[in-house]
C-alpha atoms as a PDB file:
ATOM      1  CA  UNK A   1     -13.275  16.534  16.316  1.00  0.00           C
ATOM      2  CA  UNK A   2      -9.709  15.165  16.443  1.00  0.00           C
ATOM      3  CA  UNK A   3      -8.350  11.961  16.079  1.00  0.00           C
ATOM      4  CA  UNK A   4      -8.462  10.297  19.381  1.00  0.00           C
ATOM      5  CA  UNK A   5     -12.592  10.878  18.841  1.00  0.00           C
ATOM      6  CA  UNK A   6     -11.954   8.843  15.784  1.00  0.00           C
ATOM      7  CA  UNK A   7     -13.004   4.856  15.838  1.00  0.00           C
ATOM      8  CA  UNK A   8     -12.182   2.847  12.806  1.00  0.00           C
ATOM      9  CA  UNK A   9     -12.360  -0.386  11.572  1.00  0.00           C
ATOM     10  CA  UNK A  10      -9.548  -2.015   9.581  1.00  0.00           C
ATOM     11  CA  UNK A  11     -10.287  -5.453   7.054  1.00  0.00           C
ATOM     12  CA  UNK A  12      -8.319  -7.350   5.797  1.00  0.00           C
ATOM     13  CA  UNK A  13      -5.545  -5.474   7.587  1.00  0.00           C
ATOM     14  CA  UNK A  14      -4.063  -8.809  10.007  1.00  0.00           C
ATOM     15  CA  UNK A  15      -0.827  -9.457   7.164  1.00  0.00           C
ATOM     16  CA  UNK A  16       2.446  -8.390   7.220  1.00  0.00           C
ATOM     17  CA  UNK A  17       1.812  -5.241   5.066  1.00  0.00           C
ATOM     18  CA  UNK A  18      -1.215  -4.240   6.709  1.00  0.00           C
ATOM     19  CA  UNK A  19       1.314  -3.523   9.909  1.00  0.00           C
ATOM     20  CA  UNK A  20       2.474   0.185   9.476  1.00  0.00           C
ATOM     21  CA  UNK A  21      -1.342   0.946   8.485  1.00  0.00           C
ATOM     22  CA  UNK A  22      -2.486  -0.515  11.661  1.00  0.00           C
ATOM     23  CA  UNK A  23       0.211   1.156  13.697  1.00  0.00           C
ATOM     24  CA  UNK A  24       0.072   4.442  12.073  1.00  0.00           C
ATOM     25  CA  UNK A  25      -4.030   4.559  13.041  1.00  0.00           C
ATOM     26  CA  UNK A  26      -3.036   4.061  16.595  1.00  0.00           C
ATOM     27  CA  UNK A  27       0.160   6.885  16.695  1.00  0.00           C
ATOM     28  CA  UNK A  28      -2.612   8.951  15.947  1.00  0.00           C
ATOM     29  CA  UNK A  29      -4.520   8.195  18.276  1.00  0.00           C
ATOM     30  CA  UNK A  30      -7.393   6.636  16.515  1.00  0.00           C
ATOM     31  CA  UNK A  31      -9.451   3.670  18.083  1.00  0.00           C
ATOM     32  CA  UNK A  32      -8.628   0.711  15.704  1.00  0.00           C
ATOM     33  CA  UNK A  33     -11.071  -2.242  15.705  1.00  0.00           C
ATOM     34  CA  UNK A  34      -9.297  -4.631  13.833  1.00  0.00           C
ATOM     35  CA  UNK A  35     -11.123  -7.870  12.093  1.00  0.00           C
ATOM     36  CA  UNK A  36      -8.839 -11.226  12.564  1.00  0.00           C
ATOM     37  CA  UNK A  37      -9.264 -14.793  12.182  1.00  0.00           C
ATOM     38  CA  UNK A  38      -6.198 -15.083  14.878  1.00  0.00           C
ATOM     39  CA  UNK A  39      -7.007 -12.382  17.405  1.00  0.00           C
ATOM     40  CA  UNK A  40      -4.309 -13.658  19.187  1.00  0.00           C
ATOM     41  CA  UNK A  41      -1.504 -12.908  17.074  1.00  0.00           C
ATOM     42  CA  UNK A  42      -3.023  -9.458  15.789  1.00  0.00           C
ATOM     43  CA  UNK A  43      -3.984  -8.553  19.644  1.00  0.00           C
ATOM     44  CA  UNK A  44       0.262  -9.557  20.788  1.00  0.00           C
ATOM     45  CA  UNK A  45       1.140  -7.123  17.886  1.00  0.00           C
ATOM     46  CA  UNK A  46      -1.164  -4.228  18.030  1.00  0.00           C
ATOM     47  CA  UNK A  47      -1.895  -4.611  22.042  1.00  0.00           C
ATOM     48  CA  UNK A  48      -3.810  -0.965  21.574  1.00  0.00           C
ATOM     49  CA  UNK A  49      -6.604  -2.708  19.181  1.00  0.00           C
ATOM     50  CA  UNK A  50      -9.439  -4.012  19.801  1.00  0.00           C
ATOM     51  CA  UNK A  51      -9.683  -7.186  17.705  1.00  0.00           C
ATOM     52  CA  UNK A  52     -12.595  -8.795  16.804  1.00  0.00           C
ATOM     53  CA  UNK A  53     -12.643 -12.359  15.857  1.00  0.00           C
ATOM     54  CA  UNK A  54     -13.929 -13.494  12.698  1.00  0.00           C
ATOM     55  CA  UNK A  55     -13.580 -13.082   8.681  1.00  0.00           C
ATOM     56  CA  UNK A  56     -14.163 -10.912   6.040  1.00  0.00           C
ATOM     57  CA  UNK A  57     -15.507 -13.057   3.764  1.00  0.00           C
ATOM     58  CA  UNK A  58     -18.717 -13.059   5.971  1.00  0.00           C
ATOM     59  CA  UNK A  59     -20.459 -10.510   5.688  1.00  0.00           C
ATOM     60  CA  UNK A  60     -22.239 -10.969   9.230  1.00  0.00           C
ATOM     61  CA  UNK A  61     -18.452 -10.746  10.734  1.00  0.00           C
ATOM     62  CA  UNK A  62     -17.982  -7.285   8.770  1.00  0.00           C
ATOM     63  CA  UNK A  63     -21.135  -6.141   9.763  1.00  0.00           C
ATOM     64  CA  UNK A  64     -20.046  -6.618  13.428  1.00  0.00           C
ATOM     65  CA  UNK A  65     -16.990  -4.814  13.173  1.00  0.00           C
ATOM     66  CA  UNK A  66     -18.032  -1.796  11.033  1.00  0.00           C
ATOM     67  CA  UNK A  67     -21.175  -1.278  13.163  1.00  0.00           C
ATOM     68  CA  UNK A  68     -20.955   2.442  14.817  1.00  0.00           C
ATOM     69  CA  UNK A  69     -17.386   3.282  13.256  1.00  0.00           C
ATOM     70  CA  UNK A  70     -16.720   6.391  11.891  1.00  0.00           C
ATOM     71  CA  UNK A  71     -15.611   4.712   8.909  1.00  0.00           C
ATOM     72  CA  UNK A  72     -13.539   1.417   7.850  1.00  0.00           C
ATOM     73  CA  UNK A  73      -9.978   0.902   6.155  1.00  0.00           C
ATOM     74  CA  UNK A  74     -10.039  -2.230   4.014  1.00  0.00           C
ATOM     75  CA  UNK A  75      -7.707  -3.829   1.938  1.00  0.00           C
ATOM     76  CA  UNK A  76      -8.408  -7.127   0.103  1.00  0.00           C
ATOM     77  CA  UNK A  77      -5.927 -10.450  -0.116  1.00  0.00           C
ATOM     78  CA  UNK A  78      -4.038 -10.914  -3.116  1.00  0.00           C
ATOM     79  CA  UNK A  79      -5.891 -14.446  -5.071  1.00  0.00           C
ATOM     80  CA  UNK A  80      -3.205 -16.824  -6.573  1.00  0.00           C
ATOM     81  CA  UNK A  81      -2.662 -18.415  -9.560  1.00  0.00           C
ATOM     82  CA  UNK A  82      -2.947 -14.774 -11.147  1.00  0.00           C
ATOM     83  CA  UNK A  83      -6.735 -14.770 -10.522  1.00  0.00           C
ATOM     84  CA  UNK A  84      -8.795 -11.837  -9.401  1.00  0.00           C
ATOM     85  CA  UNK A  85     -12.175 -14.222  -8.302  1.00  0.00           C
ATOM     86  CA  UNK A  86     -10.717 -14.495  -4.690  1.00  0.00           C
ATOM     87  CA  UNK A  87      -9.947 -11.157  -4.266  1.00  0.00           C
ATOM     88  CA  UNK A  88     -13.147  -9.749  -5.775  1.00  0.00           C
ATOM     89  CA  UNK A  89     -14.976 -12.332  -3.500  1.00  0.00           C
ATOM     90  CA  UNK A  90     -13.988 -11.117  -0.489  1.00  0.00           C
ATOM     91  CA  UNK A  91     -14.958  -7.350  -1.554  1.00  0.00           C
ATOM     92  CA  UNK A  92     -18.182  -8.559  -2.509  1.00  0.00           C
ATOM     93  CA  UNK A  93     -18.758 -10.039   1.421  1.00  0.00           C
ATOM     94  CA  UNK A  94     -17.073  -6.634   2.818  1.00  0.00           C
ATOM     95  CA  UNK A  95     -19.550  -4.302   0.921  1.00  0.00           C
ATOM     96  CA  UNK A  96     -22.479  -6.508   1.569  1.00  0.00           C
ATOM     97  CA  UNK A  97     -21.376  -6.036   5.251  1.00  0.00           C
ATOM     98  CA  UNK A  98     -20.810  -2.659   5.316  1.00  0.00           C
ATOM     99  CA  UNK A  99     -24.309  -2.002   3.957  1.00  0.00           C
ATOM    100  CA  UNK A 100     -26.278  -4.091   6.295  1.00  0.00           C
ATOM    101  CA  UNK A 101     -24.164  -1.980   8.874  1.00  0.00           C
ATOM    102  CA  UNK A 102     -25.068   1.103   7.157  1.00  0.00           C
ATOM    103  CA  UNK A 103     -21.083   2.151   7.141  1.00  0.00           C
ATOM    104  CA  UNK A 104     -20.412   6.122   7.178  1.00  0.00           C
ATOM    105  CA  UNK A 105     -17.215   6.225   4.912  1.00  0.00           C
ATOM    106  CA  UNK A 106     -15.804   2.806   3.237  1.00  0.00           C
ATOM    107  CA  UNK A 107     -12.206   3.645   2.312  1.00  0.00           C
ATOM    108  CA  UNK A 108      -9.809   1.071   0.189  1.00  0.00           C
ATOM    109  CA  UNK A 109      -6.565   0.833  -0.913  1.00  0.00           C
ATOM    110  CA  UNK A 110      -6.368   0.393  -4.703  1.00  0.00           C
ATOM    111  CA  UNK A 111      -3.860   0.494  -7.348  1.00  0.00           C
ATOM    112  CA  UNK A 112      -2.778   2.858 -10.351  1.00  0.00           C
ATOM    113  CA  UNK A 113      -4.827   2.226 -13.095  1.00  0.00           C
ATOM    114  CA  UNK A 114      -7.761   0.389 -11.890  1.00  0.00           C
ATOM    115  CA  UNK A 115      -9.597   2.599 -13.879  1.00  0.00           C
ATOM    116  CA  UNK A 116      -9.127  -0.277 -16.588  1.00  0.00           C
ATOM    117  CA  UNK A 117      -8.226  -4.042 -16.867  1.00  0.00           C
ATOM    118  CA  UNK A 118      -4.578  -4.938 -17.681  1.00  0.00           C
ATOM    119  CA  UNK A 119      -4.193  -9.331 -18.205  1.00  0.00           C
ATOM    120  CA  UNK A 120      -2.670  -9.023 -14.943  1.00  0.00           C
ATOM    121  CA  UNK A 121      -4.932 -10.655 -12.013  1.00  0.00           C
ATOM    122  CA  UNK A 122      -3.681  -8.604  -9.161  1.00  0.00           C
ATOM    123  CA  UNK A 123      -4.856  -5.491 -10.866  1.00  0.00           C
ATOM    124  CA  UNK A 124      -7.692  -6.484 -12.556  1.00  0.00           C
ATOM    125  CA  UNK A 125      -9.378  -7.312  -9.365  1.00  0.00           C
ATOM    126  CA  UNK A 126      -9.105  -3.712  -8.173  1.00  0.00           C
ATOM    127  CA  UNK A 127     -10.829  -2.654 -11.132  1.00  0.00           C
ATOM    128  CA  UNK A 128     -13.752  -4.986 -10.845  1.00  0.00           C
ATOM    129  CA  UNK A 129     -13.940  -4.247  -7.054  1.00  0.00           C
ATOM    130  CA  UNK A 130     -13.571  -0.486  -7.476  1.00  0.00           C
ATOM    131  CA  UNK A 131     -16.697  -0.513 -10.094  1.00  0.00           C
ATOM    132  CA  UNK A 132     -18.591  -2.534  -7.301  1.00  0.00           C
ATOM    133  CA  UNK A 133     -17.579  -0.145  -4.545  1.00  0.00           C
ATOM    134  CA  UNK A 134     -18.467   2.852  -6.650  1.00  0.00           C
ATOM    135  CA  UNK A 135     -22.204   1.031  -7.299  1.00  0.00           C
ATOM    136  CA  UNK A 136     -22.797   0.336  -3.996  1.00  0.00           C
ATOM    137  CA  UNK A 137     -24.988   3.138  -2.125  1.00  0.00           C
ATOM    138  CA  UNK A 138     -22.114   2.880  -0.245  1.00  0.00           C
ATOM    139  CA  UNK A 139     -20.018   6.411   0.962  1.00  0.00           C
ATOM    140  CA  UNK A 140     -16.288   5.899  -0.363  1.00  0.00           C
ATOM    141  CA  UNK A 141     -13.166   6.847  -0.926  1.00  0.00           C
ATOM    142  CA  UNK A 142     -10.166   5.094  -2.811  1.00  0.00           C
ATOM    143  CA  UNK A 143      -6.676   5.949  -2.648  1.00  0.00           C
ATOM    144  CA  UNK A 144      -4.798   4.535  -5.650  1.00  0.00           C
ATOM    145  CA  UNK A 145      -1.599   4.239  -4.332  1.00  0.00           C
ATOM    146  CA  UNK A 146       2.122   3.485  -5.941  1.00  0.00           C
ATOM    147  CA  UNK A 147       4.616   0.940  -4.805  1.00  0.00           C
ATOM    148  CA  UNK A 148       5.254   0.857  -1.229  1.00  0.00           C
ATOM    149  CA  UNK A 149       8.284   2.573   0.269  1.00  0.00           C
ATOM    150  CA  UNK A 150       8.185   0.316   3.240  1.00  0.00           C
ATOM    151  CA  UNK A 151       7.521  -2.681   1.298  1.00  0.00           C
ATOM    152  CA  UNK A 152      10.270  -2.799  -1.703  1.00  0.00           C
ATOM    153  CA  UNK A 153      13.101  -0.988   0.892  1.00  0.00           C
ATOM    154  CA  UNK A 154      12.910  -1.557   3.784  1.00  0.00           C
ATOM    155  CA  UNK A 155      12.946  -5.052   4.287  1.00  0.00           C
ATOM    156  CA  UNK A 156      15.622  -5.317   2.450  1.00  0.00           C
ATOM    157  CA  UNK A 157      18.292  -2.999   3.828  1.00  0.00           C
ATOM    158  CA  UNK A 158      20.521  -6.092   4.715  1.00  0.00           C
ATOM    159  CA  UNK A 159      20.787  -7.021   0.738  1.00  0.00           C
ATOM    160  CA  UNK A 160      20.688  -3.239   0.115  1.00  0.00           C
ATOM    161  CA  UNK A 161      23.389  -2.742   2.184  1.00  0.00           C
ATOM    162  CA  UNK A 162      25.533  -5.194   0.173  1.00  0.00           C
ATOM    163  CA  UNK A 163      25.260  -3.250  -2.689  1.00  0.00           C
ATOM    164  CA  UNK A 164      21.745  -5.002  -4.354  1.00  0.00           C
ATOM    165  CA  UNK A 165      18.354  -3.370  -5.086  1.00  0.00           C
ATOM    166  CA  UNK A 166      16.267  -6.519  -6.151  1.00  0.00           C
ATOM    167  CA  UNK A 167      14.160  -5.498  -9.189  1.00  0.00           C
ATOM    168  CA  UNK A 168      15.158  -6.924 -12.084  1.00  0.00           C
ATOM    169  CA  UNK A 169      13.210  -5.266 -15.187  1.00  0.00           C
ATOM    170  CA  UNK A 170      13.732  -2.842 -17.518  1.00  0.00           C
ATOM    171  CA  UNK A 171      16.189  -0.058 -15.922  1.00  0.00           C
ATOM    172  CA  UNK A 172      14.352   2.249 -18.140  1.00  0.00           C
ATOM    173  CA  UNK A 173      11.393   1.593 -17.026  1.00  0.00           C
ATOM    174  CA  UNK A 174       9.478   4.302 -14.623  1.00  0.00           C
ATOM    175  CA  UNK A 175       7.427   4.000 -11.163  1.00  0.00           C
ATOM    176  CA  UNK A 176       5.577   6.009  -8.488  1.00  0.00           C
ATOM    177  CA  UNK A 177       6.064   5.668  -5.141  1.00  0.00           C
ATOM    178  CA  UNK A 178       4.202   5.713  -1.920  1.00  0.00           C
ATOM    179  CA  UNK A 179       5.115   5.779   1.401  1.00  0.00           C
ATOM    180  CA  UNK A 180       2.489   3.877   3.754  1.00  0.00           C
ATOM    181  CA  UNK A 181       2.867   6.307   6.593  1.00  0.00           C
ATOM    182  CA  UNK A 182       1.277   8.831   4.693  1.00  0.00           C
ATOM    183  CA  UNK A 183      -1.889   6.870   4.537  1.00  0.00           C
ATOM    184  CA  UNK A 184      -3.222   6.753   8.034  1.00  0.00           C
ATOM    185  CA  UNK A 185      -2.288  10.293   8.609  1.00  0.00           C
ATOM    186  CA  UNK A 186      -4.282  11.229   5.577  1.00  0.00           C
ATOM    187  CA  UNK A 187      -7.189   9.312   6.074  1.00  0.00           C
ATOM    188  CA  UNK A 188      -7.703   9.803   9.838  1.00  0.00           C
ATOM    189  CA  UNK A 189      -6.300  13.849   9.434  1.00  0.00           C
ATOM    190  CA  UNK A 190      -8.174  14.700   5.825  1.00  0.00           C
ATOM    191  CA  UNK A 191     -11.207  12.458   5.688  1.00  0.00           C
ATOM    192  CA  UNK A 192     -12.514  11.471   9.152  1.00  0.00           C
ATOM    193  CA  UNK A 193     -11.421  14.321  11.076  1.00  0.00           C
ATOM    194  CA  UNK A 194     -13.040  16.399   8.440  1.00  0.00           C
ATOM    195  CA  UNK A 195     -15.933  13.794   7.855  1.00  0.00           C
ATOM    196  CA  UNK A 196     -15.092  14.572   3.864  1.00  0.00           C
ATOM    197  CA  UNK A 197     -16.040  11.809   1.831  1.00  0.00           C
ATOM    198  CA  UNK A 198     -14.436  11.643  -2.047  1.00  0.00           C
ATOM    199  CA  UNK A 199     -16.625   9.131  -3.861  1.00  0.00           C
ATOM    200  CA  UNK A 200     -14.199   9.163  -6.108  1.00  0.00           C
ATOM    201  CA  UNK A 201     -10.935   6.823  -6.866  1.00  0.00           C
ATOM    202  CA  UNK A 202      -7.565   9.252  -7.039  1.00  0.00           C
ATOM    203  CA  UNK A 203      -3.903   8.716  -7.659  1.00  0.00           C
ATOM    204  CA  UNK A 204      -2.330   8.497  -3.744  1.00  0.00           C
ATOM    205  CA  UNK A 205       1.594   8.935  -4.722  1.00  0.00           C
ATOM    206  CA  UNK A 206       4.450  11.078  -3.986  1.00  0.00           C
ATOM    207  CA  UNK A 207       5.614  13.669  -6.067  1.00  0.00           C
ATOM    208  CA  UNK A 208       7.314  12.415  -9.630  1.00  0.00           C
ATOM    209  CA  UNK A 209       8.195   9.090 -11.276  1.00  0.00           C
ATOM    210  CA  UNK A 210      11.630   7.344 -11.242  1.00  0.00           C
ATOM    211  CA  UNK A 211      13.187   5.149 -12.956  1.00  0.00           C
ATOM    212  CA  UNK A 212      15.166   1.985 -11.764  1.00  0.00           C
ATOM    213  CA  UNK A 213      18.217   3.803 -12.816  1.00  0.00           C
ATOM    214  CA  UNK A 214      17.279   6.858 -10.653  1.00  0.00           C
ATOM    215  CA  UNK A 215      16.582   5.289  -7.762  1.00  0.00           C
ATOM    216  CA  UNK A 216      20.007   3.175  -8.314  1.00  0.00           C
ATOM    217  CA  UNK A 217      21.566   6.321  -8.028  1.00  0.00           C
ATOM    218  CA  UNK A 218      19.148   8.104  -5.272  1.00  0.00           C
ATOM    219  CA  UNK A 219      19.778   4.910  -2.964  1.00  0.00           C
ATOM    220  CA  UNK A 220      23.986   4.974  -3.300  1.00  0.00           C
ATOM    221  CA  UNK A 221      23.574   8.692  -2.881  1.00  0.00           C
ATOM    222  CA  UNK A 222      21.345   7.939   1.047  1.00  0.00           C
ATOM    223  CA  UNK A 223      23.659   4.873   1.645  1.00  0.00           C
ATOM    224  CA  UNK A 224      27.020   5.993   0.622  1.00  0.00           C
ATOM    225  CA  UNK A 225      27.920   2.860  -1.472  1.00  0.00           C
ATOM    226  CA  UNK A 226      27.248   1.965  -4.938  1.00  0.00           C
ATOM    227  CA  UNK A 227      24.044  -0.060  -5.062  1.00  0.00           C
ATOM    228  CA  UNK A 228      22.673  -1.510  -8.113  1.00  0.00           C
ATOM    229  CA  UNK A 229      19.712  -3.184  -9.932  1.00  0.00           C
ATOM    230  CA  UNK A 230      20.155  -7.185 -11.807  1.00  0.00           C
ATOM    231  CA  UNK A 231      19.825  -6.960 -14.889  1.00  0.00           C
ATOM    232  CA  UNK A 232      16.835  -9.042 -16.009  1.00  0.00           C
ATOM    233  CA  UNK A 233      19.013 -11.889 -17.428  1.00  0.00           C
ATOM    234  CA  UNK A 234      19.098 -14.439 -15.895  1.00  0.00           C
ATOM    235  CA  UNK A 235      17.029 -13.680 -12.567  1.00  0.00           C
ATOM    236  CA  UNK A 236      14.242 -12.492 -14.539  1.00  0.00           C
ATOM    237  CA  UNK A 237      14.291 -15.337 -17.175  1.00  0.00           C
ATOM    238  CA  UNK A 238      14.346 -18.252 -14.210  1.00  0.00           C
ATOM    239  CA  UNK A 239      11.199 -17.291 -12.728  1.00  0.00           C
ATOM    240  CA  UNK A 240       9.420 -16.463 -15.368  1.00  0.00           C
ATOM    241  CA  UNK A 241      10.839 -20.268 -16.556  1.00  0.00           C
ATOM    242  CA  UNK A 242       9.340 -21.352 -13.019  1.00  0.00           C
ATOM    243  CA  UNK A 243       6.077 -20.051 -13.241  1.00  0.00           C
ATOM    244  CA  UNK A 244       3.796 -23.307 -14.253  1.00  0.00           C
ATOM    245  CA  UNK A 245       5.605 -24.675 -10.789  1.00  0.00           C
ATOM    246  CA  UNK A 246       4.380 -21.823  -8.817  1.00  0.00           C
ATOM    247  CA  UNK A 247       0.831 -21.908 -10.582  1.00  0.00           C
ATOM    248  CA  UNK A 248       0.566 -25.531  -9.577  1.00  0.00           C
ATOM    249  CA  UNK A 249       1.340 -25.239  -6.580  1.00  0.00           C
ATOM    250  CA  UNK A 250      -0.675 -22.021  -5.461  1.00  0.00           C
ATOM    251  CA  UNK A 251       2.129 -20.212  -4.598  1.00  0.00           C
ATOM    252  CA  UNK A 252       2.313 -15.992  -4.288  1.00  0.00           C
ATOM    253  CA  UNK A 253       4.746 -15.808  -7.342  1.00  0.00           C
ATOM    254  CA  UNK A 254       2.198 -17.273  -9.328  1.00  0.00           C
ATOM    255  CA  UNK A 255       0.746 -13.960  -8.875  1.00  0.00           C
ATOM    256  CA  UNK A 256       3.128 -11.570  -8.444  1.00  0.00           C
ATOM    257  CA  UNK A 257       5.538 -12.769 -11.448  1.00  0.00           C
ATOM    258  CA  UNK A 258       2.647 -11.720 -14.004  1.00  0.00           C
ATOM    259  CA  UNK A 259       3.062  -8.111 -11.963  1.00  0.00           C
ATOM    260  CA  UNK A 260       6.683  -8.310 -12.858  1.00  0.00           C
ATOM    261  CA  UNK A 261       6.355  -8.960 -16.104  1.00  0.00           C
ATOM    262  CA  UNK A 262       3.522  -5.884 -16.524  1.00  0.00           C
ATOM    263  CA  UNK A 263       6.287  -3.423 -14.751  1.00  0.00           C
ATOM    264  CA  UNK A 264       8.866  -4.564 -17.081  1.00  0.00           C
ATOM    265  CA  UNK A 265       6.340  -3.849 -20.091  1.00  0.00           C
ATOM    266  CA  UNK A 266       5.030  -0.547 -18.891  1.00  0.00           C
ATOM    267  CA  UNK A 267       6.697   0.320 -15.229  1.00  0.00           C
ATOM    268  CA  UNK A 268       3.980   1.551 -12.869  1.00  0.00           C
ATOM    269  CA  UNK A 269       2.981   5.283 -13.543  1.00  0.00           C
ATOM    270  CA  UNK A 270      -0.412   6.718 -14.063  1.00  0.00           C
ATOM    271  CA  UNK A 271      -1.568  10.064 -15.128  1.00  0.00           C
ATOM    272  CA  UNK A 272      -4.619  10.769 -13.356  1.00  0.00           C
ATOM    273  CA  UNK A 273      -5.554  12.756 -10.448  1.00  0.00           C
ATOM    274  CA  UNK A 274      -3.416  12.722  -7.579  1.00  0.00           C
ATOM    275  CA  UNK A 275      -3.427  13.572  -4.048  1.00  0.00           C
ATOM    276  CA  UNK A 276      -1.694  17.109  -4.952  1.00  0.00           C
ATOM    277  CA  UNK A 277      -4.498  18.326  -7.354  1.00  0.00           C
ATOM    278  CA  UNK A 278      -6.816  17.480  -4.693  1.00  0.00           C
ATOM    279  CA  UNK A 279      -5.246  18.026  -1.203  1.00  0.00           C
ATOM    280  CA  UNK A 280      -2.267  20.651  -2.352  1.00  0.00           C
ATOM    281  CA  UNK A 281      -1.684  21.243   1.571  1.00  0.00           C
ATOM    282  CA  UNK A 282      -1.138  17.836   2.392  1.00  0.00           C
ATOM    283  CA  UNK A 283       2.701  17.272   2.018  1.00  0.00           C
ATOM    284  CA  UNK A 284       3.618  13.284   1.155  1.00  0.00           C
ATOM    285  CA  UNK A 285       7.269  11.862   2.020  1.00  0.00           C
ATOM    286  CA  UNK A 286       9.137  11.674  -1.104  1.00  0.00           C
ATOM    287  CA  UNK A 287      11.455   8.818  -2.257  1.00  0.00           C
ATOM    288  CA  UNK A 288      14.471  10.454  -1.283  1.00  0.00           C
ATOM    289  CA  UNK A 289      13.400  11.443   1.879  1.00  0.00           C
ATOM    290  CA  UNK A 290      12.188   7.855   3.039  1.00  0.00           C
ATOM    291  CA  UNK A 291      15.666   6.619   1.371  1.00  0.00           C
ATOM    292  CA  UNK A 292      17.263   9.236   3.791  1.00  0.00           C
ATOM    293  CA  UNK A 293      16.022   7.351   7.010  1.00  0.00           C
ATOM    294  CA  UNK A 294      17.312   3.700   6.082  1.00  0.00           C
ATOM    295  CA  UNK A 295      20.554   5.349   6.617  1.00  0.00           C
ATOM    296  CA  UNK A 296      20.250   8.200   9.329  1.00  0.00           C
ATOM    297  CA  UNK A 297      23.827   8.249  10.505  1.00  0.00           C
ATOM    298  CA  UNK A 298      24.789   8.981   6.870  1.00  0.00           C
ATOM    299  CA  UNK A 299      21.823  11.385   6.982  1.00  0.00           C
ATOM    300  CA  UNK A 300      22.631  13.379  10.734  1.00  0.00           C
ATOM    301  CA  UNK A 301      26.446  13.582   8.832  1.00  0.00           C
ATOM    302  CA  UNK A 302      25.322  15.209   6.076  1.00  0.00           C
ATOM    303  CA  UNK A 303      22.863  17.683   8.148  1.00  0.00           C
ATOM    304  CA  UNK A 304      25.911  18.156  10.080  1.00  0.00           C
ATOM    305  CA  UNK A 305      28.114  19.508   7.642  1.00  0.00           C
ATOM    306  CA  UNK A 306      25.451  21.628   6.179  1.00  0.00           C
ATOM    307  CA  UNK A 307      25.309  22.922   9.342  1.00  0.00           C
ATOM    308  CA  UNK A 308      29.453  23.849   9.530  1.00  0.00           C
ATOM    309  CA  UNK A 309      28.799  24.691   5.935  1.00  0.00           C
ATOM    310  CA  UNK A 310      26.257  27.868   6.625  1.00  0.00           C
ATOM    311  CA  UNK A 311      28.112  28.828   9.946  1.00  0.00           C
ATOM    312  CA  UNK A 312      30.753  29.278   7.790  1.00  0.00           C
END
């Protein structure tokens, strides 16, 4: 089997971060049936897809699309207000889904440590909907991954490029990294090619931990100009001082500032198994390599003179 004999179905996977999963399934090769509530605008960005209408919060809908695949990619929607009910809710509609479908391999993207609850909603939901996933009857495999290389960098280059890294916590503080790239490529090259199912949750990161002090220095080092890290005072202390306004009004920060303040606590690290103790041949992009490509002109120079270098 390779992986243009490969059909998959991705839910929850029509947001902005679900892109590069989407689009990495179909560089491969793999037949992406994608679950919308806008076809339109998923179907304009991924024209390969197919995309079916519908939600999955209804289970009938995520029957539909997972009927016949060779096994679906789901991620769930962050809840606001720092609660994990929404989130968990929609699991709860994919799995009943997937079972009346009989689904061959369920896999979902989880977090580090959701092998426990931490206060914080966004994680707490992946641990109550990796317990339900795991008690399903259901085939699985979860991939815990770190922060997103494409998600904290990238989009930023522009700010980046000014000399900013936008993370104000502790410097000290350490975090694992993933790049998203890696994901599709794993799950389409390890586990569906290979029709190897895990049942088991496991630590999807790149090699080592950093702190924000490290990867102030890794990113001046790919860029060639001094970037830095805020300090937490006083970006830190004027959101955190906003944070009944966001609650009220149902905004993402009233989510994602309770993440914050968890990462400036404990950073994001975990010790578990990772994709190296299980998959030792399966090479992930480290953080300086993905920092390398913001900047490839600074990065063909340098391969350049290493180059002259060794001629020499």
């Amino acid at each position: 089997m390779t992986t243009n004999d490969l059909t998959l179905a991705a839910v929850g996977c029509s947001g902005p971060v679900s892109q590069i999963f989407v689009a990495g399934f179909l560089e491969l090769g793999v037949k992406v049936r994608v679950l919308a509530r806008n076809p339109d605008r998923i179907a304009s960005r991924h024209p390969e897809a197919e995309v079916i209408q519908g939600s999955m919060t209804e289970p009938a809908d995520v029957a539909r699309v997972t009927e016949g695949v060779d096994g679906a990619f789901v991620m769930t929607p962050m809840g606001m207000r720092n609660r994990p009910a929404p989130e968990v809710d929609a699991a709860r509609a994919v799995i009943e889904g997937a079972q009346a479908s009989k689904l061959s391999h369920l896999v979902y993207t989880s977090v580090l440590g959701a092998d426990r609850p931490h206060g914080v909603g966004i994680l707490d939901a992946k641990f109550e909907i990796e317990r339900m996933i795991a008690s399903s009857g259901l085939p699985y495999s979860i991939l815990r991954c770190g922060t997103y290389m494409e998600d904290i960098f990238d989009p930023n280059l522009k700010r980046l490029n000014e000399g900013t890294f936008f993370f104000p916590v502790n410097k000290d503080r350490r975090f694992t990294y993933t790049s998203q790239r890696d994901v599709p490529r794993f799950v389409a090259e390890e586990l569906l090619k290979k029709t190897k199912v895990l049942n088991r949750s496991f630590n999807f990161v790149a090699p080592d931990t950093y702190s924000v002090r490290d990867v102030e220095r890794l990113l001046s080092e790919a860029s060639g100009i001094a970037i830095k890290a805020p300090f937490k005072f006083p970006t830190f202390y004027v959101f955190s001082a906003l944070q009944p306004l966001f609650h009220l009004a149902g905004r993402r920060f009233s989510s994602i500032l309770p993440l914050v303040r968890h990462f400036d606590r404990h950073g994001y690290t975990d010790a578990g198994d990772d994709v190296q103790d299980l998959f030792p041949d399966f090479r992930m992009t480290t953080l300086e390599e993905h920092l390398r490509k913001l900047w490839p002109e600074r990065a063909a120079g340098r391969a350049a003179a290493k180059r002259e270098g060794d001629e020499r």
